[in-house]
PDB file of N, CA and C in Angstrom:
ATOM      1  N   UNK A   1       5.503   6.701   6.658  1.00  0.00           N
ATOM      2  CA  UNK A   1       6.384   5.562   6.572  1.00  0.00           C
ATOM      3  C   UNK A   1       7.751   5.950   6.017  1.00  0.00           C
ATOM      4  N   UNK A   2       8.046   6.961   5.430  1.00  0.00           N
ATOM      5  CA  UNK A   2       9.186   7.524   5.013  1.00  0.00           C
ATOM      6  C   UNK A   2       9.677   7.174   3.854  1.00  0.00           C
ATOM      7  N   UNK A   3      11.193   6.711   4.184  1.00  0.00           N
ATOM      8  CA  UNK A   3      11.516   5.670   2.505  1.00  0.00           C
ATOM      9  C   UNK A   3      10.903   4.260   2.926  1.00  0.00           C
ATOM     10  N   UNK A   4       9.989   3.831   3.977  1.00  0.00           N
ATOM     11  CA  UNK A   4       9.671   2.570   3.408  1.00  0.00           C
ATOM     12  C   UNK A   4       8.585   1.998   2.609  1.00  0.00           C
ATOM     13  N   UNK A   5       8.584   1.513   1.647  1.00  0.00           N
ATOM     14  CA  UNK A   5       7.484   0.980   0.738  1.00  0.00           C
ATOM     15  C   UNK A   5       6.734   0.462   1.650  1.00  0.00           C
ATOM     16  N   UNK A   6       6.477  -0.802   2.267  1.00  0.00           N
ATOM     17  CA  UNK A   6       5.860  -1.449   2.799  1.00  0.00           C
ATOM     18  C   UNK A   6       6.469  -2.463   3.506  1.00  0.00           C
ATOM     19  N   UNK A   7       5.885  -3.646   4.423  1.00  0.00           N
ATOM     20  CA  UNK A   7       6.007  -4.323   4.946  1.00  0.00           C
ATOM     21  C   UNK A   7       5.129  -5.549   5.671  1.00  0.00           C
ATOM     22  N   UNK A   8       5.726  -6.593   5.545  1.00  0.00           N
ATOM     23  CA  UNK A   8       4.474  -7.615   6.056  1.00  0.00           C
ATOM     24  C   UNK A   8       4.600  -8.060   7.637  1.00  0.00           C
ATOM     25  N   UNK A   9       3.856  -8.149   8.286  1.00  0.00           N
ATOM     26  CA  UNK A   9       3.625  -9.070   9.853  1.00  0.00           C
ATOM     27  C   UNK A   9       2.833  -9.817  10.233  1.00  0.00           C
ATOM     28  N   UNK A  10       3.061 -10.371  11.504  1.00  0.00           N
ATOM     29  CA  UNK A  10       2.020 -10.949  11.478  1.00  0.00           C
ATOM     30  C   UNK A  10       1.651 -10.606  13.108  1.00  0.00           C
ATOM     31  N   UNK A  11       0.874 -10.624  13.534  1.00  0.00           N
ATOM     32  CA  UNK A  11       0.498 -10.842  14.939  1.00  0.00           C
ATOM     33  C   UNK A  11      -0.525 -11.485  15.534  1.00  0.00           C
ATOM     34  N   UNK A  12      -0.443 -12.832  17.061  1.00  0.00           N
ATOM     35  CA  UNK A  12      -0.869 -13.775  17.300  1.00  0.00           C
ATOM     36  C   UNK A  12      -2.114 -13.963  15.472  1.00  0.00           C
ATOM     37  N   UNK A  13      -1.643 -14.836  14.986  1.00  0.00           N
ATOM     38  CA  UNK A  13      -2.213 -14.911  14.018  1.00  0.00           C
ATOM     39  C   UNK A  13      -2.799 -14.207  12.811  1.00  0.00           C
ATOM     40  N   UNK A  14      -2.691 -13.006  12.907  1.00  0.00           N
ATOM     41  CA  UNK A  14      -3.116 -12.245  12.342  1.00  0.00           C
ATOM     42  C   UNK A  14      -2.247 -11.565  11.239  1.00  0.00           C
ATOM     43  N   UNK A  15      -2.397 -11.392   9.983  1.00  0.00           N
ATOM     44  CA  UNK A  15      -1.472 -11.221   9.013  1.00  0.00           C
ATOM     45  C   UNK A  15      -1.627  -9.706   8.589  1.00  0.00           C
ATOM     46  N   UNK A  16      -0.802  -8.755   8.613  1.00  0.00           N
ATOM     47  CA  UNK A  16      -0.830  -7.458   8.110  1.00  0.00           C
ATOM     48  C   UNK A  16       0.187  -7.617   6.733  1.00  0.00           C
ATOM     49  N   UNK A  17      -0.242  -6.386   5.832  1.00  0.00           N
ATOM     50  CA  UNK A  17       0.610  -6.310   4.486  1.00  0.00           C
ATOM     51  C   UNK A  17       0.303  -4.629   5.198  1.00  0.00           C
ATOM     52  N   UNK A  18       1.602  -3.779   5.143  1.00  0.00           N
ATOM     53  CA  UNK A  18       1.299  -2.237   5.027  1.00  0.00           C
ATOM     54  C   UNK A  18       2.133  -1.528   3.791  1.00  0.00           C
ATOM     55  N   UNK A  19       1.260  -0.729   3.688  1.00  0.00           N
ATOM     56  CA  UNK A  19       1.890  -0.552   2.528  1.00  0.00           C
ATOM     57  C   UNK A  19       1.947   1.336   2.280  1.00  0.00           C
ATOM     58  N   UNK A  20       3.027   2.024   1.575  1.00  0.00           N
ATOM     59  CA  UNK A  20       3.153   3.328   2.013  1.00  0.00           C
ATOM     60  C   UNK A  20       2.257   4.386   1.073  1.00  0.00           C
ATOM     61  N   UNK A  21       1.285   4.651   1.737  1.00  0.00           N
ATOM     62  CA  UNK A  21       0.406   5.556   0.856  1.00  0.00           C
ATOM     63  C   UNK A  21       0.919   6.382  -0.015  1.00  0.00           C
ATOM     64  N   UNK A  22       2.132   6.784  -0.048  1.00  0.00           N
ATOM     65  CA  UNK A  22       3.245   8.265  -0.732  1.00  0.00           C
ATOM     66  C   UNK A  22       3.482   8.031  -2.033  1.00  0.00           C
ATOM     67  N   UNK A  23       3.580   6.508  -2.074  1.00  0.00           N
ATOM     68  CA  UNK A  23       4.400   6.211  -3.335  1.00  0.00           C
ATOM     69  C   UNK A  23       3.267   6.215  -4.641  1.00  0.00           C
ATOM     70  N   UNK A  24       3.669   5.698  -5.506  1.00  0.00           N
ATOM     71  CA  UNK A  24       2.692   5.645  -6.711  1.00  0.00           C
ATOM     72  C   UNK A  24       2.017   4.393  -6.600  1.00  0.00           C
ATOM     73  N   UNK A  25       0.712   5.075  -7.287  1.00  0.00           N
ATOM     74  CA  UNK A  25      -0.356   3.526  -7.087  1.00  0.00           C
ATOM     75  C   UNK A  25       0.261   2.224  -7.903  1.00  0.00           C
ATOM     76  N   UNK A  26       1.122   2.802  -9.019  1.00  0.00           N
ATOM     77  CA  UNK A  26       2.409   1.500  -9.668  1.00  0.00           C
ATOM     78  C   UNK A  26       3.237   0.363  -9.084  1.00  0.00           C
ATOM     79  N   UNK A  27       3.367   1.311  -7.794  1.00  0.00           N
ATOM     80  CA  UNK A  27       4.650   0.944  -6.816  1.00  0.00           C
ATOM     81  C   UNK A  27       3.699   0.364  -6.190  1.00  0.00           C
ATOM     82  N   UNK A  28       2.707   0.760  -5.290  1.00  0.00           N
ATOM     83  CA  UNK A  28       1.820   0.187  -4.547  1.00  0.00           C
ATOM     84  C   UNK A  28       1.279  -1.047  -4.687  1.00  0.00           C
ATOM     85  N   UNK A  29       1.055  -1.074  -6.286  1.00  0.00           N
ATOM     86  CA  UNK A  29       0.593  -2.904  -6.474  1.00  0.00           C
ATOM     87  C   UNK A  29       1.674  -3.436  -6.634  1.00  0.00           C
ATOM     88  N   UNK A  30       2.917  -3.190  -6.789  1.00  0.00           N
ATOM     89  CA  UNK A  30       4.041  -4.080  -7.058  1.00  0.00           C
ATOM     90  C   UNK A  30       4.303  -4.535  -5.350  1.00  0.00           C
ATOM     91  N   UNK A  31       4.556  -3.330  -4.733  1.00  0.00           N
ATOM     92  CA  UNK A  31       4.822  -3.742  -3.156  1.00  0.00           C
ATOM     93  C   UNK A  31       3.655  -4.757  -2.392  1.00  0.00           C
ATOM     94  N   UNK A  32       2.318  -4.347  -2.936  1.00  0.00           N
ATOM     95  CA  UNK A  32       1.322  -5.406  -2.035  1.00  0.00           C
ATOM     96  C   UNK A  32       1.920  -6.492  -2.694  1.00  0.00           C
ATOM     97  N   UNK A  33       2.041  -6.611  -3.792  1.00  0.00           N
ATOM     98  CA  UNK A  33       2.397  -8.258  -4.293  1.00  0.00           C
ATOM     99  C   UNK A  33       3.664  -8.677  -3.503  1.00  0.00           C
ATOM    100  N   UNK A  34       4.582  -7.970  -3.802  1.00  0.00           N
ATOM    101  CA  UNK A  34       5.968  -8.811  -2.852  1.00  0.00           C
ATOM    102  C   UNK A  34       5.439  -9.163  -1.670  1.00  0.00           C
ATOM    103  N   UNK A  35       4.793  -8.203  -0.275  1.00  0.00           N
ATOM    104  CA  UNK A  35       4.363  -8.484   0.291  1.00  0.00           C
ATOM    105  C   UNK A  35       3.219  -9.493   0.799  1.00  0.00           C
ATOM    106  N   UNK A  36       2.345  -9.875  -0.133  1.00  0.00           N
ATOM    107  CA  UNK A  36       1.535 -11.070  -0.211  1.00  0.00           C
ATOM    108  C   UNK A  36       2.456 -12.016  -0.321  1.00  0.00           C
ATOM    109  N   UNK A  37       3.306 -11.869  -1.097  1.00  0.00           N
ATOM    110  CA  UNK A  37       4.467 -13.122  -1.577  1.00  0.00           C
ATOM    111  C   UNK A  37       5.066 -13.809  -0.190  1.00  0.00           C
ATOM    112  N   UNK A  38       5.644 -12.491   0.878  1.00  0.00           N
ATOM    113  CA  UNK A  38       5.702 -12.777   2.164  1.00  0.00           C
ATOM    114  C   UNK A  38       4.838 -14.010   3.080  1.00  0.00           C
ATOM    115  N   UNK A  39       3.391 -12.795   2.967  1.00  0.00           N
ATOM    116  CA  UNK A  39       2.646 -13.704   3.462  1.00  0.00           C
ATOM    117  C   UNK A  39       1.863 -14.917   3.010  1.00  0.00           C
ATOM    118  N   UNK A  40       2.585 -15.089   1.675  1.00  0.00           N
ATOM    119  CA  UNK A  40       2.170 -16.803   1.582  1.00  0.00           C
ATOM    120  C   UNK A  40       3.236 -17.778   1.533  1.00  0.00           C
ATOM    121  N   UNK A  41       4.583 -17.175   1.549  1.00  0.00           N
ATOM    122  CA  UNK A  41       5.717 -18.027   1.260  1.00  0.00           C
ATOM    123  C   UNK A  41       6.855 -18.080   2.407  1.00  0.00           C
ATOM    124  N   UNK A  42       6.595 -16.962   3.478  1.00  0.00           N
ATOM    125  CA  UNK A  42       7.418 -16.747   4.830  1.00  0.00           C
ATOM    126  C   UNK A  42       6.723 -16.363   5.955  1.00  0.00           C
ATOM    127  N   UNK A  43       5.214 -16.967   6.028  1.00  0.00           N
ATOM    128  CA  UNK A  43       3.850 -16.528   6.672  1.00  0.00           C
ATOM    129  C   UNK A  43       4.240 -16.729   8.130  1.00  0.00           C
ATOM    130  N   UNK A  44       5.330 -17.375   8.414  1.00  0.00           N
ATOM    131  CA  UNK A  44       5.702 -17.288   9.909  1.00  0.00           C
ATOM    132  C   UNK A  44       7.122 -15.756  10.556  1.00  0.00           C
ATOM    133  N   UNK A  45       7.723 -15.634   9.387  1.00  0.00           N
ATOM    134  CA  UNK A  45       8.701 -14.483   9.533  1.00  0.00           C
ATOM    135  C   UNK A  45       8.015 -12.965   9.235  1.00  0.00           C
ATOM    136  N   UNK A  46       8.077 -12.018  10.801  1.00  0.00           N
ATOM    137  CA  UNK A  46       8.261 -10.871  10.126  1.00  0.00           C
ATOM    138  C   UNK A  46       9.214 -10.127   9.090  1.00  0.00           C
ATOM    139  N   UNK A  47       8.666 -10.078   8.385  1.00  0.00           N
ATOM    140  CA  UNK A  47       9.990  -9.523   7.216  1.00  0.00           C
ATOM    141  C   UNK A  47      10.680  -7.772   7.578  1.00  0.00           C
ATOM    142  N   UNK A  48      11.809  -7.922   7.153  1.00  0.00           N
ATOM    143  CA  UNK A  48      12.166  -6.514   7.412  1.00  0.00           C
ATOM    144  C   UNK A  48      11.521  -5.538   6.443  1.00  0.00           C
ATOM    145  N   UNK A  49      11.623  -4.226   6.724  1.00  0.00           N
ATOM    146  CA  UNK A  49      11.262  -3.330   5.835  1.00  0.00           C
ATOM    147  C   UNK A  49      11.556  -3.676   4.560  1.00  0.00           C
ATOM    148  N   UNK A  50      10.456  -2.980   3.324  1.00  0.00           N
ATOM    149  CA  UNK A  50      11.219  -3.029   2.088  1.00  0.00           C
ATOM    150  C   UNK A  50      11.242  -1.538   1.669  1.00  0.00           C
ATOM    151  N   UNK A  51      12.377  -1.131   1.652  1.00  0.00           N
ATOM    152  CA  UNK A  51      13.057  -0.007   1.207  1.00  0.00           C
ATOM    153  C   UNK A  51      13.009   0.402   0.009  1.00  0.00           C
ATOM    154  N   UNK A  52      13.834   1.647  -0.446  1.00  0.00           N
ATOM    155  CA  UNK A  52      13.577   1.859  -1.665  1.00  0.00           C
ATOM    156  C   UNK A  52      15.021   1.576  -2.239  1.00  0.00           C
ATOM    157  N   UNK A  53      15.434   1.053  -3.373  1.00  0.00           N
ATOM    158  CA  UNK A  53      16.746   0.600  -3.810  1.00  0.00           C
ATOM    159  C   UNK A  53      16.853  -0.866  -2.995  1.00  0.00           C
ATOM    160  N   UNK A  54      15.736  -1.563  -2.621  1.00  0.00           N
ATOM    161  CA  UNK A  54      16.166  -2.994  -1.923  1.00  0.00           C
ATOM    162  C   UNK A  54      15.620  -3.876  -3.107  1.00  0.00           C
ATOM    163  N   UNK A  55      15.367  -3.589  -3.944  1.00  0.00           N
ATOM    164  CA  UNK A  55      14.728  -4.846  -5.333  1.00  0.00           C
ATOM    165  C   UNK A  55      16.374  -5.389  -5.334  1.00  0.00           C
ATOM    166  N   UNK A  56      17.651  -4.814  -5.316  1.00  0.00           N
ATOM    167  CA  UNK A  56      18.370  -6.007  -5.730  1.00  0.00           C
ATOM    168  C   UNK A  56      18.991  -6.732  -4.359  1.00  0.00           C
ATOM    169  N   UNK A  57      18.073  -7.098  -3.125  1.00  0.00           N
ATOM    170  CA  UNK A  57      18.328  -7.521  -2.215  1.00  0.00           C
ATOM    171  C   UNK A  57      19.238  -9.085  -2.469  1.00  0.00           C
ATOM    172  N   UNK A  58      19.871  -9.555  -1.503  1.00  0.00           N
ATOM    173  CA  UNK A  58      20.462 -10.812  -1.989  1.00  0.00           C
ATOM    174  C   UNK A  58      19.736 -11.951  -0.697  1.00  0.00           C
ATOM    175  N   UNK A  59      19.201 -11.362   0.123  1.00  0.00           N
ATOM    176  CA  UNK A  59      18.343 -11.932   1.044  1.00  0.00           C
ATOM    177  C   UNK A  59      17.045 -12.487   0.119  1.00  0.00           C
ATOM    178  N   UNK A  60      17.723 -14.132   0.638  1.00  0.00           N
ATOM    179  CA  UNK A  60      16.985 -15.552  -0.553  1.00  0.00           C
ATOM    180  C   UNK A  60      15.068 -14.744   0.225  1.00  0.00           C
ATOM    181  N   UNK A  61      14.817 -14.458   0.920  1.00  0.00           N
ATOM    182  CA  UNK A  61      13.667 -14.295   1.360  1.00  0.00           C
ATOM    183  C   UNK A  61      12.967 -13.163   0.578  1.00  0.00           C
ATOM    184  N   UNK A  62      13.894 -12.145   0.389  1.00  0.00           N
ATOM    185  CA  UNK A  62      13.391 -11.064  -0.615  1.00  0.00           C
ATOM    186  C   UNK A  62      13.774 -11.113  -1.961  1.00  0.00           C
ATOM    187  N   UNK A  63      14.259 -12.480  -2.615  1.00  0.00           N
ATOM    188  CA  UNK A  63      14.467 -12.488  -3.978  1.00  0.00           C
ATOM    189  C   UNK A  63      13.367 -13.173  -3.908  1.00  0.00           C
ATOM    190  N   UNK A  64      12.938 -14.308  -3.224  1.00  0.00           N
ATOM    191  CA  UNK A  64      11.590 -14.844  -2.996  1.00  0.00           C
ATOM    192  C   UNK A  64      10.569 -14.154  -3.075  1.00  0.00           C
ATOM    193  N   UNK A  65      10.034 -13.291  -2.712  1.00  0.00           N
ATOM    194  CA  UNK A  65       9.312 -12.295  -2.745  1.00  0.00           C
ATOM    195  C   UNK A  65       8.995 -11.368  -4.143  1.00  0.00           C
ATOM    196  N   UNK A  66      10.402 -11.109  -4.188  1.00  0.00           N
ATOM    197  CA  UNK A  66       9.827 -10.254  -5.941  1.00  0.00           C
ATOM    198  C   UNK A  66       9.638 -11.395  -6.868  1.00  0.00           C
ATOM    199  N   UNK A  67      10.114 -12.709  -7.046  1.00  0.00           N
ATOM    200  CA  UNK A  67       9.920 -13.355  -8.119  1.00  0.00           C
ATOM    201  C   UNK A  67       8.445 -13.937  -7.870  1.00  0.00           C
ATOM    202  N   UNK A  68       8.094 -13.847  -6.693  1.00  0.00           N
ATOM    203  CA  UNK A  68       6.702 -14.137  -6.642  1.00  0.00           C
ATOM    204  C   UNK A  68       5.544 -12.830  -7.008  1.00  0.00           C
ATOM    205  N   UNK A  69       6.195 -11.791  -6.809  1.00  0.00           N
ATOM    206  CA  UNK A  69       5.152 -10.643  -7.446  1.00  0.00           C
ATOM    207  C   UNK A  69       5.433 -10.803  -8.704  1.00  0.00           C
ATOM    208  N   UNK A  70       6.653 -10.514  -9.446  1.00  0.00           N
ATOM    209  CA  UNK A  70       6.848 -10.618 -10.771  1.00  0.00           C
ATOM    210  C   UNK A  70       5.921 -11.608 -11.742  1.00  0.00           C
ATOM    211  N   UNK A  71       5.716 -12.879 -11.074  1.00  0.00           N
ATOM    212  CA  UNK A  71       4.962 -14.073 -11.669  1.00  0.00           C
ATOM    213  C   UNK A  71       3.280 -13.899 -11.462  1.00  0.00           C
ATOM    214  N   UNK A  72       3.342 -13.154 -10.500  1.00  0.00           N
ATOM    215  CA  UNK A  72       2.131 -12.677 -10.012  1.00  0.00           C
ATOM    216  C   UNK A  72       1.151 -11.625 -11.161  1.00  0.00           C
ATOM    217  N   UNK A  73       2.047 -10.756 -11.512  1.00  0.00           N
ATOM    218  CA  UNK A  73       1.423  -9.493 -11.987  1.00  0.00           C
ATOM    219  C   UNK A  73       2.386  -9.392 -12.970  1.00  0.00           C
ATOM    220  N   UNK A  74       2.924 -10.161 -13.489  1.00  0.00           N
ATOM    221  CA  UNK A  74       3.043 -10.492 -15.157  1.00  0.00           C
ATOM    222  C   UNK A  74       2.723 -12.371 -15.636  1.00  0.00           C
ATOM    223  N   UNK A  75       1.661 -12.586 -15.626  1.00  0.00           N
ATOM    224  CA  UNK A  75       1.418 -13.838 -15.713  1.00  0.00           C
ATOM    225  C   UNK A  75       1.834 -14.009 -17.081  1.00  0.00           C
ATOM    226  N   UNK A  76       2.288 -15.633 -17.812  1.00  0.00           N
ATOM    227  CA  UNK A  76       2.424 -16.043 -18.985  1.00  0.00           C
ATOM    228  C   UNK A  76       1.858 -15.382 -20.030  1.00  0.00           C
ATOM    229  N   UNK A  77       0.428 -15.508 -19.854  1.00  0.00           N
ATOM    230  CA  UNK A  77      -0.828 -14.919 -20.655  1.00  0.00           C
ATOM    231  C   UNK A  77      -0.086 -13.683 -21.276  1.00  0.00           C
ATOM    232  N   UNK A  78       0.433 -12.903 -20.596  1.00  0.00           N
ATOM    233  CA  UNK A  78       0.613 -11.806 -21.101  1.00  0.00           C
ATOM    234  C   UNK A  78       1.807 -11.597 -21.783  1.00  0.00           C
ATOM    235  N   UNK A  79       3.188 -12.357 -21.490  1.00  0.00           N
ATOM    236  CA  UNK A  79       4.469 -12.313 -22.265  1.00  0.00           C
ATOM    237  C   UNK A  79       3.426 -13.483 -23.340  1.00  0.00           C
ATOM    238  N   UNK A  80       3.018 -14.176 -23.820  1.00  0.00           N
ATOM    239  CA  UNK A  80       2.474 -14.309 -25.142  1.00  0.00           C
ATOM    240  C   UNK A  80       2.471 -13.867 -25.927  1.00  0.00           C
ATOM    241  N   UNK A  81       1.354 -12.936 -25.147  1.00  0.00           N
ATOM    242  CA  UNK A  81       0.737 -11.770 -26.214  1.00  0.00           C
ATOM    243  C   UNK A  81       1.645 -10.729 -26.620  1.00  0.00           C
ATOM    244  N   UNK A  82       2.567 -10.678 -26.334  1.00  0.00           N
ATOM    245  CA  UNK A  82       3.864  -9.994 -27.036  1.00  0.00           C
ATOM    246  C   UNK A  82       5.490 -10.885 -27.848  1.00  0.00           C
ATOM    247  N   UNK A  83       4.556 -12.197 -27.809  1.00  0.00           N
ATOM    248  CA  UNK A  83       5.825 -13.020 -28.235  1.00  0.00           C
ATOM    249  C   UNK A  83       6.224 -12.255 -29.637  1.00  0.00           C
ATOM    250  N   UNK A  84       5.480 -12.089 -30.510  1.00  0.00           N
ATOM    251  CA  UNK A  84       6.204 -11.623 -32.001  1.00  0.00           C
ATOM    252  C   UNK A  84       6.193 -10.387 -31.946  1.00  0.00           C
ATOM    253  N   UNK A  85       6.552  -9.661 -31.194  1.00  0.00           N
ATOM    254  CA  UNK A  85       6.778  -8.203 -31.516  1.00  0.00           C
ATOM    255  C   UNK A  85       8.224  -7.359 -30.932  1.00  0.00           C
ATOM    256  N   UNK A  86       8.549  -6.767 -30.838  1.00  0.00           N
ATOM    257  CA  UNK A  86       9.921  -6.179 -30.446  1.00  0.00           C
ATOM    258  C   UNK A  86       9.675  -5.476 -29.004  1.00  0.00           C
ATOM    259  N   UNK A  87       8.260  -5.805 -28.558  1.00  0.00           N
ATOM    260  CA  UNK A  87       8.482  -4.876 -26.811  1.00  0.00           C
ATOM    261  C   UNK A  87       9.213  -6.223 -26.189  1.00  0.00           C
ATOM    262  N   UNK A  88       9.878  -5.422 -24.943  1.00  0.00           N
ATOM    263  CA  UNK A  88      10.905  -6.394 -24.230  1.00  0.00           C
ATOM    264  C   UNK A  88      10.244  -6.669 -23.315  1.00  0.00           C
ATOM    265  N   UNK A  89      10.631  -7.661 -22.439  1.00  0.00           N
ATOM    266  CA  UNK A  89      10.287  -7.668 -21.237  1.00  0.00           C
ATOM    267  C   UNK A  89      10.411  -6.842 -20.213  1.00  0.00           C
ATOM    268  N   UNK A  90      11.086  -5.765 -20.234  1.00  0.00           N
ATOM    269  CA  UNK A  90      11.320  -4.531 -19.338  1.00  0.00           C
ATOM    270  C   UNK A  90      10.135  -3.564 -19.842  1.00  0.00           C
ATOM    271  N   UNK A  91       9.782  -3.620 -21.202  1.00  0.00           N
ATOM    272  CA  UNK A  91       8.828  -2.758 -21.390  1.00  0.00           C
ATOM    273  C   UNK A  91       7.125  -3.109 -21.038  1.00  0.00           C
ATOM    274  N   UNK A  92       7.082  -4.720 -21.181  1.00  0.00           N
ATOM    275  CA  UNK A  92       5.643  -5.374 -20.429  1.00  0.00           C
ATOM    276  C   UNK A  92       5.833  -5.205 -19.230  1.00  0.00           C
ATOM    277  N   UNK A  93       7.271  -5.287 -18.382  1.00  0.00           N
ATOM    278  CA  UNK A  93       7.083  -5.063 -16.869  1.00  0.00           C
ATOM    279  C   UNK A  93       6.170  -3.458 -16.761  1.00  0.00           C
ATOM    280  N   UNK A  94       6.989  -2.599 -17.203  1.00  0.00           N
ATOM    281  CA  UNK A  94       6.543  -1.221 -17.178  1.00  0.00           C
ATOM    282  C   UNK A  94       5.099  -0.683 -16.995  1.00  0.00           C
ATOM    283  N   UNK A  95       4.419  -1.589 -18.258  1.00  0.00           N
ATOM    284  CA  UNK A  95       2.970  -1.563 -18.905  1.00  0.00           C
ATOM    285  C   UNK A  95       2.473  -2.314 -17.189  1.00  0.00           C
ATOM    286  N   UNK A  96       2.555  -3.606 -16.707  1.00  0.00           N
ATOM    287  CA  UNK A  96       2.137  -4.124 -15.646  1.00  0.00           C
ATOM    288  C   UNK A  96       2.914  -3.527 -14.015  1.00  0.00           C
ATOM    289  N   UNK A  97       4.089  -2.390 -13.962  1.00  0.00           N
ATOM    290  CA  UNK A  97       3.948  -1.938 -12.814  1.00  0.00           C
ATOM    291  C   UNK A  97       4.771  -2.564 -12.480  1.00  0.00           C
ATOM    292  N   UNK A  98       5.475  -3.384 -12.974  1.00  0.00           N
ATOM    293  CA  UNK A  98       6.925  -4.572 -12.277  1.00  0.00           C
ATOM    294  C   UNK A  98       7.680  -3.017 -12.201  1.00  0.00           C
ATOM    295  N   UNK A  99       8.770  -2.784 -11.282  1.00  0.00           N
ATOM    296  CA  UNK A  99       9.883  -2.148 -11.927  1.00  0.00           C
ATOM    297  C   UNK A  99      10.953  -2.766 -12.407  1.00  0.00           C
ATOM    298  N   UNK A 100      11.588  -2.294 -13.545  1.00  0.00           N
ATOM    299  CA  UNK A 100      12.590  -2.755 -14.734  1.00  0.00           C
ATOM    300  C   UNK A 100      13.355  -3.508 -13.459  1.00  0.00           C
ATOM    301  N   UNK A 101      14.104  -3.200 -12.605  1.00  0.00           N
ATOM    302  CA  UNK A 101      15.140  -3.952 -11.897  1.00  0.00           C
ATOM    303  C   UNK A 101      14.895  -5.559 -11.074  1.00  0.00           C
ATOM    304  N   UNK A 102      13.622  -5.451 -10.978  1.00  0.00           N
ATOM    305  CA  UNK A 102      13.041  -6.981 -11.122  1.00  0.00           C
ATOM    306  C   UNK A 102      12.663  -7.888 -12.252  1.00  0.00           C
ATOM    307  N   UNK A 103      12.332  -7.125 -13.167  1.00  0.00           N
ATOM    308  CA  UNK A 103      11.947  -7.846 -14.174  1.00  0.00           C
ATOM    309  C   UNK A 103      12.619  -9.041 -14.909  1.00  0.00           C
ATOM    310  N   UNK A 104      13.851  -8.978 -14.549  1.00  0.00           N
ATOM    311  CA  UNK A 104      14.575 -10.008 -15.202  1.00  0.00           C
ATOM    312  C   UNK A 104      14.161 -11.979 -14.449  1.00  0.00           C
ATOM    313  N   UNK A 105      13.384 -11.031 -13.306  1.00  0.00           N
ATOM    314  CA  UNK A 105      13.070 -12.840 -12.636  1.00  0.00           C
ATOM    315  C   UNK A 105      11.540 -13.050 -13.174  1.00  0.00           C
ATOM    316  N   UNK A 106      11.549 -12.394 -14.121  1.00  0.00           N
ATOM    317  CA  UNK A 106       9.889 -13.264 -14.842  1.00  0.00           C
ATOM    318  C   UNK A 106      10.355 -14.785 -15.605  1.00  0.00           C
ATOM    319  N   UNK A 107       9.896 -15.497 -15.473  1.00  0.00           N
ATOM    320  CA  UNK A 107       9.964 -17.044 -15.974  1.00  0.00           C
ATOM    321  C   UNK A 107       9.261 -17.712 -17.014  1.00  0.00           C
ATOM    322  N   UNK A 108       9.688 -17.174 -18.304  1.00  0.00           N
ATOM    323  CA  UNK A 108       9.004 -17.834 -19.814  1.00  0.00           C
ATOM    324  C   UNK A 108       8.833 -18.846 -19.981  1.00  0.00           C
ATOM    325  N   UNK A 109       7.689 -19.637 -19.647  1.00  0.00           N
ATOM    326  CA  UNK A 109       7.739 -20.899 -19.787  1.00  0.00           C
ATOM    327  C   UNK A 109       7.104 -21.007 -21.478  1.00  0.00           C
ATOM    328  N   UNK A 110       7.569 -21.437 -22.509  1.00  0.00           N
ATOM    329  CA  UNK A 110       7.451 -21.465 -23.652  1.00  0.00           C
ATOM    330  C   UNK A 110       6.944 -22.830 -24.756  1.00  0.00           C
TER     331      UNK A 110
END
């Protein structure tokens, strides 16, 4: 797959998530998640590739996408459990596999 992480489709009904064996198993659950995000939130659009350096995409479809992995695979539960302590939220992304350049669309509900 080269530089591409992954990508979602669909065909006559049928929903694919692919995803690029090369990368790190880190990257790998972060990309299935955007990509699920796809296929539950743009389940009729093939999405374009997701590249590497595309987290700060401005395409509303792929900010859609990471803020839905981000919420995904850093649930509340877990920024809690670090409310009184000095790790940041870039450093729980880390621990859960977000990469830092998304992390800022996690949503503290408090």
């Amino acid at each position: 797959m080269g530089d591409v992480l992954g990508y979602y489709n669909s065909y006559k009904r049928i929903h694919f998530i692919h995803i690029n064996n090369s990368i790190s198993d880190s990257l790998q659950k972060f990309v299935c998640a955007h990509e699920l995000g796809h296929a539950i939130l743009h389940h009729d659009a093939n999405t374009p590739f997701l590249k590497k350096n595309t987290f700060y995409s401005t395409e509303k479809i792929e900010a859609e996408a990471n803020a839905f992995a981000v919420e995904l695979l850093i649930p509340d539960e877990v920024v809690y459990e670090y409310k009184d302590t000095s790790v940041t939220i870039n450093e729980v992304a880390e621990i859960y596999g977000v990469p830092k350049e998304v992390s800022h669309l996690k949503l503290i509900n408090m």
